[in-house]
N, C-alpha and C. Protein backbone atom coordinates (compact mmCIF):
# COMPACT_ATOMS: atom_id res chain seq x y z
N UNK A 1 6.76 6.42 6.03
CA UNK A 1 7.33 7.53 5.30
C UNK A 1 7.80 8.60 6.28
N UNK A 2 9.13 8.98 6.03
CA UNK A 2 9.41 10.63 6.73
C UNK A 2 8.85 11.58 6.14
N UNK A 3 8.25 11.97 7.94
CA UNK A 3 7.30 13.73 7.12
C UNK A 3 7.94 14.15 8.03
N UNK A 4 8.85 14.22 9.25
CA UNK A 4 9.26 15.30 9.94
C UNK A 4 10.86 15.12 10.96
N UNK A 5 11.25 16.30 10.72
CA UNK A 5 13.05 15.96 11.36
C UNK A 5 12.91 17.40 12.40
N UNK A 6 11.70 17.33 12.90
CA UNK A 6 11.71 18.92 13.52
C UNK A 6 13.11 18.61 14.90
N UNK A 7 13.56 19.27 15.46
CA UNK A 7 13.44 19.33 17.15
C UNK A 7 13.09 18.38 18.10
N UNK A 8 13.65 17.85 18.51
CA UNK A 8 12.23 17.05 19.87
C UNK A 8 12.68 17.97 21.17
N UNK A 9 11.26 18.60 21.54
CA UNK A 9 11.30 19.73 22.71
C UNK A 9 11.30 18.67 23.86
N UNK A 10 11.40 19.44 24.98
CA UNK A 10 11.11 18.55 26.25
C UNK A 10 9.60 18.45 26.63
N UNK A 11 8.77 19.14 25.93
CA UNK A 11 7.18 18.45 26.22
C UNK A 11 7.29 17.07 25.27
N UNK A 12 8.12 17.04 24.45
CA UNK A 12 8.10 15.95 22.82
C UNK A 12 8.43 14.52 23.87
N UNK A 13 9.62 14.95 24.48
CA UNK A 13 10.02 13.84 25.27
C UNK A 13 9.40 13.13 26.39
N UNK A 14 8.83 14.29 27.20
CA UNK A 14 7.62 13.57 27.99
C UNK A 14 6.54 12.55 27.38
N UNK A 15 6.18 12.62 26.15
CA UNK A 15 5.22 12.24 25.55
C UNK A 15 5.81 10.80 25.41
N UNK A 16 7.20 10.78 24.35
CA UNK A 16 7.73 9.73 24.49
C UNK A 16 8.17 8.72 25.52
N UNK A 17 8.55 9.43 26.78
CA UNK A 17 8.59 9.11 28.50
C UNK A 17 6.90 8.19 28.03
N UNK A 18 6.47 9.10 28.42
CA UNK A 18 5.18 8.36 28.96
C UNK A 18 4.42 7.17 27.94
N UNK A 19 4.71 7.13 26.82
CA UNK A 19 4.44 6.29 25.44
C UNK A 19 5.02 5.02 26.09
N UNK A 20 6.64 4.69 26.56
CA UNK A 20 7.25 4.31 26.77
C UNK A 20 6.96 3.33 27.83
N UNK A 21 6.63 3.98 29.00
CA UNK A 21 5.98 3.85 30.52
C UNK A 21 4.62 3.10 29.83
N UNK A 22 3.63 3.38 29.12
CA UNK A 22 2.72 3.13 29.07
C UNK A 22 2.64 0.98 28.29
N UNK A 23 3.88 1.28 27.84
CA UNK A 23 3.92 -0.42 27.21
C UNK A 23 4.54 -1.16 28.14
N UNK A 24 5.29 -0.65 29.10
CA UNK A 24 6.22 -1.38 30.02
C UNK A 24 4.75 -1.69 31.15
N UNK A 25 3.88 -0.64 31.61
CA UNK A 25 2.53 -1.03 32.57
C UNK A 25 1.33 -1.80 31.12
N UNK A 26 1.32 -2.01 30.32
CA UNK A 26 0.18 -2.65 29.66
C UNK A 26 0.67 -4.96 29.60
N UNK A 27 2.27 -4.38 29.29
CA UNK A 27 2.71 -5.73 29.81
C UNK A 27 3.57 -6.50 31.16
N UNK A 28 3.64 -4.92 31.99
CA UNK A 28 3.78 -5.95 33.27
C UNK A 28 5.18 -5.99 33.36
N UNK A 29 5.98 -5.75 32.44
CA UNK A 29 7.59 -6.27 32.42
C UNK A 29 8.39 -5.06 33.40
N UNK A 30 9.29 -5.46 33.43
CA UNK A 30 10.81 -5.22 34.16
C UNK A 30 11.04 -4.16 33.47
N UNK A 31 11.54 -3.09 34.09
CA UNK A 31 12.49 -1.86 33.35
C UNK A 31 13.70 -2.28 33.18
N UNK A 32 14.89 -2.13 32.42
CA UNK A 32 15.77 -3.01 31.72
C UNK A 32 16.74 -1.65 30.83
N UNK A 33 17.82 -1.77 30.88
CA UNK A 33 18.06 -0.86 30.11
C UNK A 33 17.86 -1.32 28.11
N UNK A 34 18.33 -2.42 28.24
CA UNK A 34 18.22 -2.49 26.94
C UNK A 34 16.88 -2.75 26.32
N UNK A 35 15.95 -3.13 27.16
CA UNK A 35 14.73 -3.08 26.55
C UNK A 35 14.20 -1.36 26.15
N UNK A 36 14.21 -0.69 26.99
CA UNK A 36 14.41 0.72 27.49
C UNK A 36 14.87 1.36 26.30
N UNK A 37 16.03 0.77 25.18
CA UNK A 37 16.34 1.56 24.22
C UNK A 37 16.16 0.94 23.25
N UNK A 38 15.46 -0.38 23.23
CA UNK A 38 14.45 -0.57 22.29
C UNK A 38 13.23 0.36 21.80
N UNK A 39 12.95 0.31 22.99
CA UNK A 39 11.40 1.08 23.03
C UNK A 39 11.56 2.42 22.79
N UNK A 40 12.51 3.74 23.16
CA UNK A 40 12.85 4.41 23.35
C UNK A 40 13.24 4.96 21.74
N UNK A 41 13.99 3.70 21.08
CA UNK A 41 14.40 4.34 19.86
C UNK A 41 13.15 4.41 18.48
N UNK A 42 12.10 2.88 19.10
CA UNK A 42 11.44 2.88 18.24
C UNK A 42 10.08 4.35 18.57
N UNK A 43 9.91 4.65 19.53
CA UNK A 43 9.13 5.60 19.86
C UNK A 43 10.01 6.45 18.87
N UNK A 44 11.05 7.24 18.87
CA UNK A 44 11.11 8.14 18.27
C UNK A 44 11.02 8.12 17.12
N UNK A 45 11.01 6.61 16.24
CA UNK A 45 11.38 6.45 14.76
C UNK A 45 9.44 6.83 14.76
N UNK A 46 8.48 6.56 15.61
CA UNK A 46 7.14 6.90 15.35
C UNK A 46 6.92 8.15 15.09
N UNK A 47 7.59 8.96 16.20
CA UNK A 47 7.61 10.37 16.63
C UNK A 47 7.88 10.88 14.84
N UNK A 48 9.05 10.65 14.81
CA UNK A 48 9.55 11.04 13.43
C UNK A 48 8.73 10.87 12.25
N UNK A 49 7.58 10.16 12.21
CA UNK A 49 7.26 9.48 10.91
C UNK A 49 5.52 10.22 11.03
N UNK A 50 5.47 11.32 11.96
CA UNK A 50 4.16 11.97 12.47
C UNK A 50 3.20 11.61 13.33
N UNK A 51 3.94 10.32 14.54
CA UNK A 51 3.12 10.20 15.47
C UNK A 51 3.24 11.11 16.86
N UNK A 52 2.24 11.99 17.19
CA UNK A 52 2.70 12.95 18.15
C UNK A 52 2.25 12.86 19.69
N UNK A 53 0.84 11.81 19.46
CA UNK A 53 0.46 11.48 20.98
C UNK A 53 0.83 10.44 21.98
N UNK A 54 0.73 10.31 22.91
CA UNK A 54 0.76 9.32 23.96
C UNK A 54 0.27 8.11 23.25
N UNK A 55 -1.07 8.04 23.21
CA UNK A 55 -1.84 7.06 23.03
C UNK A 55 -0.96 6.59 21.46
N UNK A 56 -1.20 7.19 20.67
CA UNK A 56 -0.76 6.81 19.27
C UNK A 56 0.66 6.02 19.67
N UNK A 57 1.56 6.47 20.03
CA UNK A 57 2.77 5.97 20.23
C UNK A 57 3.08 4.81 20.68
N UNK A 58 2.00 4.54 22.10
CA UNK A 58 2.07 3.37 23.11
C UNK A 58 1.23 2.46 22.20
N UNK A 59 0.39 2.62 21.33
CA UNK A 59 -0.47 1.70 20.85
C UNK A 59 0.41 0.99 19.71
N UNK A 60 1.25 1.91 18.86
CA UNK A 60 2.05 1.34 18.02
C UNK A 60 3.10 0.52 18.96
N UNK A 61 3.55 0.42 19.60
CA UNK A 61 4.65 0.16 20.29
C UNK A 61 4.38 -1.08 21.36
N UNK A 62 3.26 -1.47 21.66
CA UNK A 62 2.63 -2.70 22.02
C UNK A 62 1.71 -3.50 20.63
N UNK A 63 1.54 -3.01 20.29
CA UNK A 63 1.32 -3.49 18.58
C UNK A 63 2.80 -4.45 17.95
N UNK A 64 3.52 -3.41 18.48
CA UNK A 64 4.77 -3.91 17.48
C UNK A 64 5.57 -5.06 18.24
N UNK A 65 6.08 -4.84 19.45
CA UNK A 65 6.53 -5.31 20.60
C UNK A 65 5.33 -6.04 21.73
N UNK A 66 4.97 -6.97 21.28
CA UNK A 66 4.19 -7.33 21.89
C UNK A 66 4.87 -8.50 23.24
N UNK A 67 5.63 -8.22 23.95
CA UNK A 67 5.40 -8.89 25.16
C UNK A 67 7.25 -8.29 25.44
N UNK A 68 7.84 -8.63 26.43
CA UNK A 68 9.25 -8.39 26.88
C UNK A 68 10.35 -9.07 26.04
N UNK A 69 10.06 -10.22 25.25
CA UNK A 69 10.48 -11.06 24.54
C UNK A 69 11.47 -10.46 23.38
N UNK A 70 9.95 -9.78 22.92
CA UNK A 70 10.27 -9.04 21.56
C UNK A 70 10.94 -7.75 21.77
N UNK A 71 11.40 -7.50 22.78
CA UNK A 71 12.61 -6.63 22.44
C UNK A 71 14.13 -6.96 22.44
N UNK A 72 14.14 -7.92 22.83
CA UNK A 72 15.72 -8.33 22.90
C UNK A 72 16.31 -8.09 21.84
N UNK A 73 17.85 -7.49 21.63
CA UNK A 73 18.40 -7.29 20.68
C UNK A 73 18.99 -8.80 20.60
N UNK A 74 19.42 -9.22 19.46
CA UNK A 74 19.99 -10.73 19.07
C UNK A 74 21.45 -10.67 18.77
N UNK A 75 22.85 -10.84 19.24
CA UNK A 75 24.02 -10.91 19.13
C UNK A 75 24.38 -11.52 17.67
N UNK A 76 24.98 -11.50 16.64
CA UNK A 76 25.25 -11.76 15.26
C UNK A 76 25.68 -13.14 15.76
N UNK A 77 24.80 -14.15 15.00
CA UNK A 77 25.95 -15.46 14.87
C UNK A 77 27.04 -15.33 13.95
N UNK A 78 28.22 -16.61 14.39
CA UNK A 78 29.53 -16.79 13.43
C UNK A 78 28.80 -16.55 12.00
N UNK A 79 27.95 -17.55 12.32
CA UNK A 79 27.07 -17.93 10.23
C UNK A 79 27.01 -16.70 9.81
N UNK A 80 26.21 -15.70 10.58
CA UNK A 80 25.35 -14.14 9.70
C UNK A 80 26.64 -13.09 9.58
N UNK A 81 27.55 -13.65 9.75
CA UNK A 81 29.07 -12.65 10.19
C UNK A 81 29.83 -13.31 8.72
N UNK A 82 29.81 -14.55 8.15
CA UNK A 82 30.26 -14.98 7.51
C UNK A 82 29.67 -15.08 5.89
């Protein structure tokens, strides 16, 4: 559920920085850009929905994304286009 559309300050973003940092060192993987805005976007959809800490964030976010795998975005096949 949305409970909040505040602002994100630059302490907000550190948090997310480091949320971020914290799943990329729990699994070991490659910094990547597109993994990077996987993680990056889903942190904020947390942020947004009233998660405000480090820990909370990184825990959802290796919860969700559990290994380098699971972030790949998937290119539309012909079929799902059709």
């Amino acid at each position: 559920m949305f409970t909040s559309c505040r602002p994100i300050r630059e302490a907000d973003f550190k948090i997310l920085s480091r949320a971020v940092q914290a799943w990329y060192r729990h699994y070991g993987a490659s910094v990547n850009d597109t993994r990077t805005q996987v993680l990056c976007s889903a942190a904020i959809d947390l942020y947004n929905d009233g998660h405000r800490t480090i820990e909370e964030i990184a825990s959802r976010l290796i919860d969700t994304y559990n290994g380098p795998d699971t972030t790949r975005i998937n290119a539309a096949t012909s079929m799902a286009i059709h």
